[in-house]
C-alpha atoms as a PDB file:
ATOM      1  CA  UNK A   1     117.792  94.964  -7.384  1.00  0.00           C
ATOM      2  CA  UNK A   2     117.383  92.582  -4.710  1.00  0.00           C
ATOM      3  CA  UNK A   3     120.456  90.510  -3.235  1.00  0.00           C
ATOM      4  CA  UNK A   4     121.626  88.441  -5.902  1.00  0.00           C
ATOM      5  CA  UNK A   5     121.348  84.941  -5.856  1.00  0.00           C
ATOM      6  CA  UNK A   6     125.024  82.718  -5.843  1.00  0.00           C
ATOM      7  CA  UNK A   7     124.596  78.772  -5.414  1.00  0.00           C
ATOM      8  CA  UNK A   8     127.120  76.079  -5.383  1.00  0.00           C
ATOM      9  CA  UNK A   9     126.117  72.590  -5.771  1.00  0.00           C
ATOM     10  CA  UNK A  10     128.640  69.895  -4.967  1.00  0.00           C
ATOM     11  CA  UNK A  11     126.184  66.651  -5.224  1.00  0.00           C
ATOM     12  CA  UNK A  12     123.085  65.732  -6.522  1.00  0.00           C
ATOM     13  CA  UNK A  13     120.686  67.560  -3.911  1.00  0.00           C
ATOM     14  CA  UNK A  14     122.424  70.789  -4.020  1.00  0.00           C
ATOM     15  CA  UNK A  15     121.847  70.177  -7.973  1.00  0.00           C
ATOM     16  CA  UNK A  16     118.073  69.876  -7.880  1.00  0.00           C
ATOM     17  CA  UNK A  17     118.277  73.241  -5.873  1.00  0.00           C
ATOM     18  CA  UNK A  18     120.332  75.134  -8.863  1.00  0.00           C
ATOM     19  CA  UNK A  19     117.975  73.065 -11.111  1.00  0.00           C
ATOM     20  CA  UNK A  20     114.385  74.876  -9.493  1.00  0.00           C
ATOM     21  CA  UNK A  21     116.209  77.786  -9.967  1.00  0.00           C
ATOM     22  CA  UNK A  22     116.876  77.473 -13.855  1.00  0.00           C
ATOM     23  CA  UNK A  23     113.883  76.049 -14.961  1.00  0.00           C
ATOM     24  CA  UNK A  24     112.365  78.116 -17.748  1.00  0.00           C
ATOM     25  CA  UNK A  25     115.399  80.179 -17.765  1.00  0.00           C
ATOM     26  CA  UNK A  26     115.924  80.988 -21.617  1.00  0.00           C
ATOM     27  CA  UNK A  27     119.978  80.090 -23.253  1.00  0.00           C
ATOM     28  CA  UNK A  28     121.479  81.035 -26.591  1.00  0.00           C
ATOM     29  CA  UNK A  29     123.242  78.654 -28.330  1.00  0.00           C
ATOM     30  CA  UNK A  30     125.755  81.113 -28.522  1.00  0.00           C
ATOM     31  CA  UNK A  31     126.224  81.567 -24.562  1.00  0.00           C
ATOM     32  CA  UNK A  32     126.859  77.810 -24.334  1.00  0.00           C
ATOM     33  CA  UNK A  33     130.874  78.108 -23.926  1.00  0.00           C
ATOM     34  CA  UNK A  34     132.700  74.936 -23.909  1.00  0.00           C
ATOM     35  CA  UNK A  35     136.243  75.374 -22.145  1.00  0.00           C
ATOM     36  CA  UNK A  36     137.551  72.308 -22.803  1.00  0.00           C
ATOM     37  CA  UNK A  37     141.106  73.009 -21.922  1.00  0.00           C
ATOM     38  CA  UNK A  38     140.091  74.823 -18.572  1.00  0.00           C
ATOM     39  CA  UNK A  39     137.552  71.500 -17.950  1.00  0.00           C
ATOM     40  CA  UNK A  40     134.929  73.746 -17.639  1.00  0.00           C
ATOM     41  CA  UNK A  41     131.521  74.881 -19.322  1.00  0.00           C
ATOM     42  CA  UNK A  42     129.542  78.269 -19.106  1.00  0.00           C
ATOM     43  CA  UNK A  43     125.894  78.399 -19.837  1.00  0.00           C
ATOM     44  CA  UNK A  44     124.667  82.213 -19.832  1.00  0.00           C
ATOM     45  CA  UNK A  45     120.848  82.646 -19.381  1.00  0.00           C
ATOM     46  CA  UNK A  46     118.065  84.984 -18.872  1.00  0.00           C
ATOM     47  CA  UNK A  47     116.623  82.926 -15.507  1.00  0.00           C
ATOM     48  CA  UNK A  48     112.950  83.742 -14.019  1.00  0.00           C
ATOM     49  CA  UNK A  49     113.132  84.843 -10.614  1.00  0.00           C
ATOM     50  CA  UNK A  50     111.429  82.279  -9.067  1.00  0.00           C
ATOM     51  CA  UNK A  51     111.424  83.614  -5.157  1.00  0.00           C
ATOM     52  CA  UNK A  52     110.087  87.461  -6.016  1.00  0.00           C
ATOM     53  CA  UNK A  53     107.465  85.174  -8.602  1.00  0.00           C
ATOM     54  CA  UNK A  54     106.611  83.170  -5.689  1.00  0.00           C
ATOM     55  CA  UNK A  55     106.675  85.827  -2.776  1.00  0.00           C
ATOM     56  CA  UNK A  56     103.911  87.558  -4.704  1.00  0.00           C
ATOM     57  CA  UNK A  57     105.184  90.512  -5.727  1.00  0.00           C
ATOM     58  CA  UNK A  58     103.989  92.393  -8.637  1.00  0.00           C
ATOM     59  CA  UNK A  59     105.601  90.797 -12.205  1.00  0.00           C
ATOM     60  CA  UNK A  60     107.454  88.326 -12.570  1.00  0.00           C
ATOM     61  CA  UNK A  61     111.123  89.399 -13.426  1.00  0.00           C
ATOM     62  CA  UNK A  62     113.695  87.874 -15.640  1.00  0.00           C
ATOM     63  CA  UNK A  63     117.442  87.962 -14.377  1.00  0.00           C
ATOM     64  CA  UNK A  64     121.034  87.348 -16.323  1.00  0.00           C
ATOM     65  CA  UNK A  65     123.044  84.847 -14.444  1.00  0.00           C
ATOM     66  CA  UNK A  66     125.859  82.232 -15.512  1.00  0.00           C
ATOM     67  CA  UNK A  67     125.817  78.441 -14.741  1.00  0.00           C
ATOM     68  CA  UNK A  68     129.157  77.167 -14.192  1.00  0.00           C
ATOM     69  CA  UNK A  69     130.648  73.654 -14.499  1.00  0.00           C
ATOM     70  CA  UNK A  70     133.709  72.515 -13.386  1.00  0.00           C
ATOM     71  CA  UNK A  71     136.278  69.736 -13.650  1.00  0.00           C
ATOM     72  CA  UNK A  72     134.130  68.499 -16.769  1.00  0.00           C
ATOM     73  CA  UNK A  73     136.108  66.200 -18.454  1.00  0.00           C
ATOM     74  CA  UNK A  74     133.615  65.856 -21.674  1.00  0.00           C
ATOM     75  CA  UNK A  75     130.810  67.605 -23.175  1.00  0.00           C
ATOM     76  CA  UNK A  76     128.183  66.407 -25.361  1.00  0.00           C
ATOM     77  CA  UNK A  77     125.065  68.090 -27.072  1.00  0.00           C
ATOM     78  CA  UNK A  78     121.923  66.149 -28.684  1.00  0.00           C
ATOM     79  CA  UNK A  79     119.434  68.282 -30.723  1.00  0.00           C
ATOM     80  CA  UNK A  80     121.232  71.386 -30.495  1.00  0.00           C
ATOM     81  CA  UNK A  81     122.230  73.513 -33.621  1.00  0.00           C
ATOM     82  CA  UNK A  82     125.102  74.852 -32.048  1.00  0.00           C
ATOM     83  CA  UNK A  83     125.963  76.325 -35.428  1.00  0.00           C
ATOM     84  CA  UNK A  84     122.641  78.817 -35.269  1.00  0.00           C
ATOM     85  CA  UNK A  85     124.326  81.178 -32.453  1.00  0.00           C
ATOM     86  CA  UNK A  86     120.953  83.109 -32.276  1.00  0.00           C
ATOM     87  CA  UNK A  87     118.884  79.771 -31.602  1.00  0.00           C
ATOM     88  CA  UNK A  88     116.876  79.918 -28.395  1.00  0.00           C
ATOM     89  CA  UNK A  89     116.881  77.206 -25.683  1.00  0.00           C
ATOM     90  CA  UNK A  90     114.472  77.030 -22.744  1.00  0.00           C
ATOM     91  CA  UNK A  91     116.017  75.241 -20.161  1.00  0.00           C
ATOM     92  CA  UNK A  92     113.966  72.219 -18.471  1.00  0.00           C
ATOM     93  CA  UNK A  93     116.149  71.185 -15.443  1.00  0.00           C
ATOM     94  CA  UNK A  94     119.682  69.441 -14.628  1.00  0.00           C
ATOM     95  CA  UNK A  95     120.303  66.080 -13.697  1.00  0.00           C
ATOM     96  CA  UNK A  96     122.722  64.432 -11.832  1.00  0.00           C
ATOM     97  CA  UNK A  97     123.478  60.811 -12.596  1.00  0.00           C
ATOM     98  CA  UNK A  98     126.402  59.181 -10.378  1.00  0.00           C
ATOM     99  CA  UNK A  99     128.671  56.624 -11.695  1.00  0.00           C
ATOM    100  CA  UNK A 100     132.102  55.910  -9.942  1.00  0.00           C
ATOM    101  CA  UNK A 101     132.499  58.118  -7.058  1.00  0.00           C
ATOM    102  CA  UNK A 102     132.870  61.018  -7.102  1.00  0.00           C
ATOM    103  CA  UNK A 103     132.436  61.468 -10.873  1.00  0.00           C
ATOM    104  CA  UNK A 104     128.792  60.947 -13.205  1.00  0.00           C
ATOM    105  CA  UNK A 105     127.350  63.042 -15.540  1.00  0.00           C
ATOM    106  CA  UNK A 106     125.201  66.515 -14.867  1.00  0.00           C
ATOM    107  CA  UNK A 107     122.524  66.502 -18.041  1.00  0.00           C
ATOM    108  CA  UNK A 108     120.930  69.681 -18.818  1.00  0.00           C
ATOM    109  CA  UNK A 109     117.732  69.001 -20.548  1.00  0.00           C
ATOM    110  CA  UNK A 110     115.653  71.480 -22.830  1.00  0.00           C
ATOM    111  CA  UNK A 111     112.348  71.851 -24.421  1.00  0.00           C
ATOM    112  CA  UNK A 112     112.206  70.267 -27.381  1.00  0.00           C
ATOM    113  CA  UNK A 113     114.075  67.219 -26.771  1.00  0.00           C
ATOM    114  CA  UNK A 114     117.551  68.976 -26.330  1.00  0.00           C
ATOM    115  CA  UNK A 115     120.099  68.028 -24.251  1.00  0.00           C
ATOM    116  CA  UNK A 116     124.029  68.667 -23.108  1.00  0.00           C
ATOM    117  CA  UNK A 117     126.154  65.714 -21.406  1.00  0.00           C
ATOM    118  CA  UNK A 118     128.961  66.667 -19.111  1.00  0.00           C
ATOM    119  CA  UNK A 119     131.008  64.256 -17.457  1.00  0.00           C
ATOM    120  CA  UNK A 120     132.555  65.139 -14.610  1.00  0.00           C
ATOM    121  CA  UNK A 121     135.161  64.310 -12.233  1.00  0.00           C
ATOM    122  CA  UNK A 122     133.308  65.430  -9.646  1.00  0.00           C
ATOM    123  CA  UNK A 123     130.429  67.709  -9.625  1.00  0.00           C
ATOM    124  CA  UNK A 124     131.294  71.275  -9.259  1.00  0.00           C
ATOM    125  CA  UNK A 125     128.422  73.653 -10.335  1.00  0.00           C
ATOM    126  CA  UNK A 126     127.866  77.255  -9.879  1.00  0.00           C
ATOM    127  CA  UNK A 127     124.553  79.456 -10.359  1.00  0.00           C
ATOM    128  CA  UNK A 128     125.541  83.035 -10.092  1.00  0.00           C
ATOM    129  CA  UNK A 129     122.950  85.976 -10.971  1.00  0.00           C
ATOM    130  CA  UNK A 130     124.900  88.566 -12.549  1.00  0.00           C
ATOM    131  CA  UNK A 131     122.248  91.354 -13.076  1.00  0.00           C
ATOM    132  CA  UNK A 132     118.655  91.920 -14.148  1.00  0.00           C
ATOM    133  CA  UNK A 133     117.208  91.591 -17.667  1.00  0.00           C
ATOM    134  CA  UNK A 134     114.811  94.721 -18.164  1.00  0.00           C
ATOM    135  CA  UNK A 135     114.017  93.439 -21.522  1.00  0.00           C
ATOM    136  CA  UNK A 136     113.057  90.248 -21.027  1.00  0.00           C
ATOM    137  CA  UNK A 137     111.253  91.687 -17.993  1.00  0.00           C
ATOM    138  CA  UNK A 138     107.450  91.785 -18.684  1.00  0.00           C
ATOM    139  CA  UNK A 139     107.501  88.062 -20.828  1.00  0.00           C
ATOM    140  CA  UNK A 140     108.191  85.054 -18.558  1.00  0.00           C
ATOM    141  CA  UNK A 141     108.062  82.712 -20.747  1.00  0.00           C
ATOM    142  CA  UNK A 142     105.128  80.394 -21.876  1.00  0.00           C
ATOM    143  CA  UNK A 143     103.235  77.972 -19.867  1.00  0.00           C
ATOM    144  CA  UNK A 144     106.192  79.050 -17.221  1.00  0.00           C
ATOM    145  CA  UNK A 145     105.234  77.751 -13.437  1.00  0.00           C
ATOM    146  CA  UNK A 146     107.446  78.132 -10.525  1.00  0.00           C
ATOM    147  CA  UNK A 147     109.146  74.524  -9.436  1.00  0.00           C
ATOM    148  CA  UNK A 148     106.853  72.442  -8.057  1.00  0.00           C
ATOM    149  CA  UNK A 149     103.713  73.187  -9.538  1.00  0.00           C
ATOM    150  CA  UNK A 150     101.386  71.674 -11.425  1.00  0.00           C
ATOM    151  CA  UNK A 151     100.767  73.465 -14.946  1.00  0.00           C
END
């Protein structure tokens, strides 16, 4: 495996990084863990990997990482069953929207009009791969296009 990937974000831009990185990445419902007494939320996902797509090379490859969010003081989901634990998700991108320094809310958006809410303290967000998905391997996703591209 090549060097895994591990990215921090700590304000908006460093977000939109983490957030090129995710898109298309695929979550289960039941890999959505809410800490609430540890302020923190953990997404696990099955992400494309976006720089072997783009460098060429000869599939594109699906990893398993963990998003990380911390000092989240709330956490809200729109159109999102969390009560089907085998539900897939297909993550769009994150957002960061500010609101009295250093705090706002980071909104991860999915297909289908889904959404989660977290607001924060401050923004403290973590993208770490973990290892790579040899199942989900040969099936990137549909209509998937590395960040930045036109479909």
């Amino acid at each position: 495996m090549s060097p895994q990937l591990k990215l921090i974000a700590l304000d908006a831009e460093d977000l939109a990084v983490i957030s090129a990185h995710v898109q298309d990445a695929r979550v289960q419902t039941s890999d959505i863990i809410w800490r609430q007494g540890e302020k923190r939320l953990v997404v696990g996902m099955n992400r494309l990997d976006w720089e072997q797509t783009l460098a060429g090379e000869t599939s594109p490859r699906r990893l398993i990482a963990a998003l990380r969010f911390d000092r989240v003081l709330s956490c809200k989901s729109r159109n999102i069953d969390l009560d089907a634990p085998e539900a897939v998700l297909e993550l769009v991108g994150i957002e960061f929207h500010p609101s009295e320094a250093p705090g706002g809310s980071a909104v991860l958006m999915f297909s289908r009009g889904g959404a989660l809410r977290l607001d924060v303290e401050c923004l403290e967000c973590e993208l770490s791969d973990l290892d790579e998905d040899d199942l989900g391997a040969a099936d990137p996703g549909e209509g998937a296009q590395p960040p930045g591209r036109d479909a």
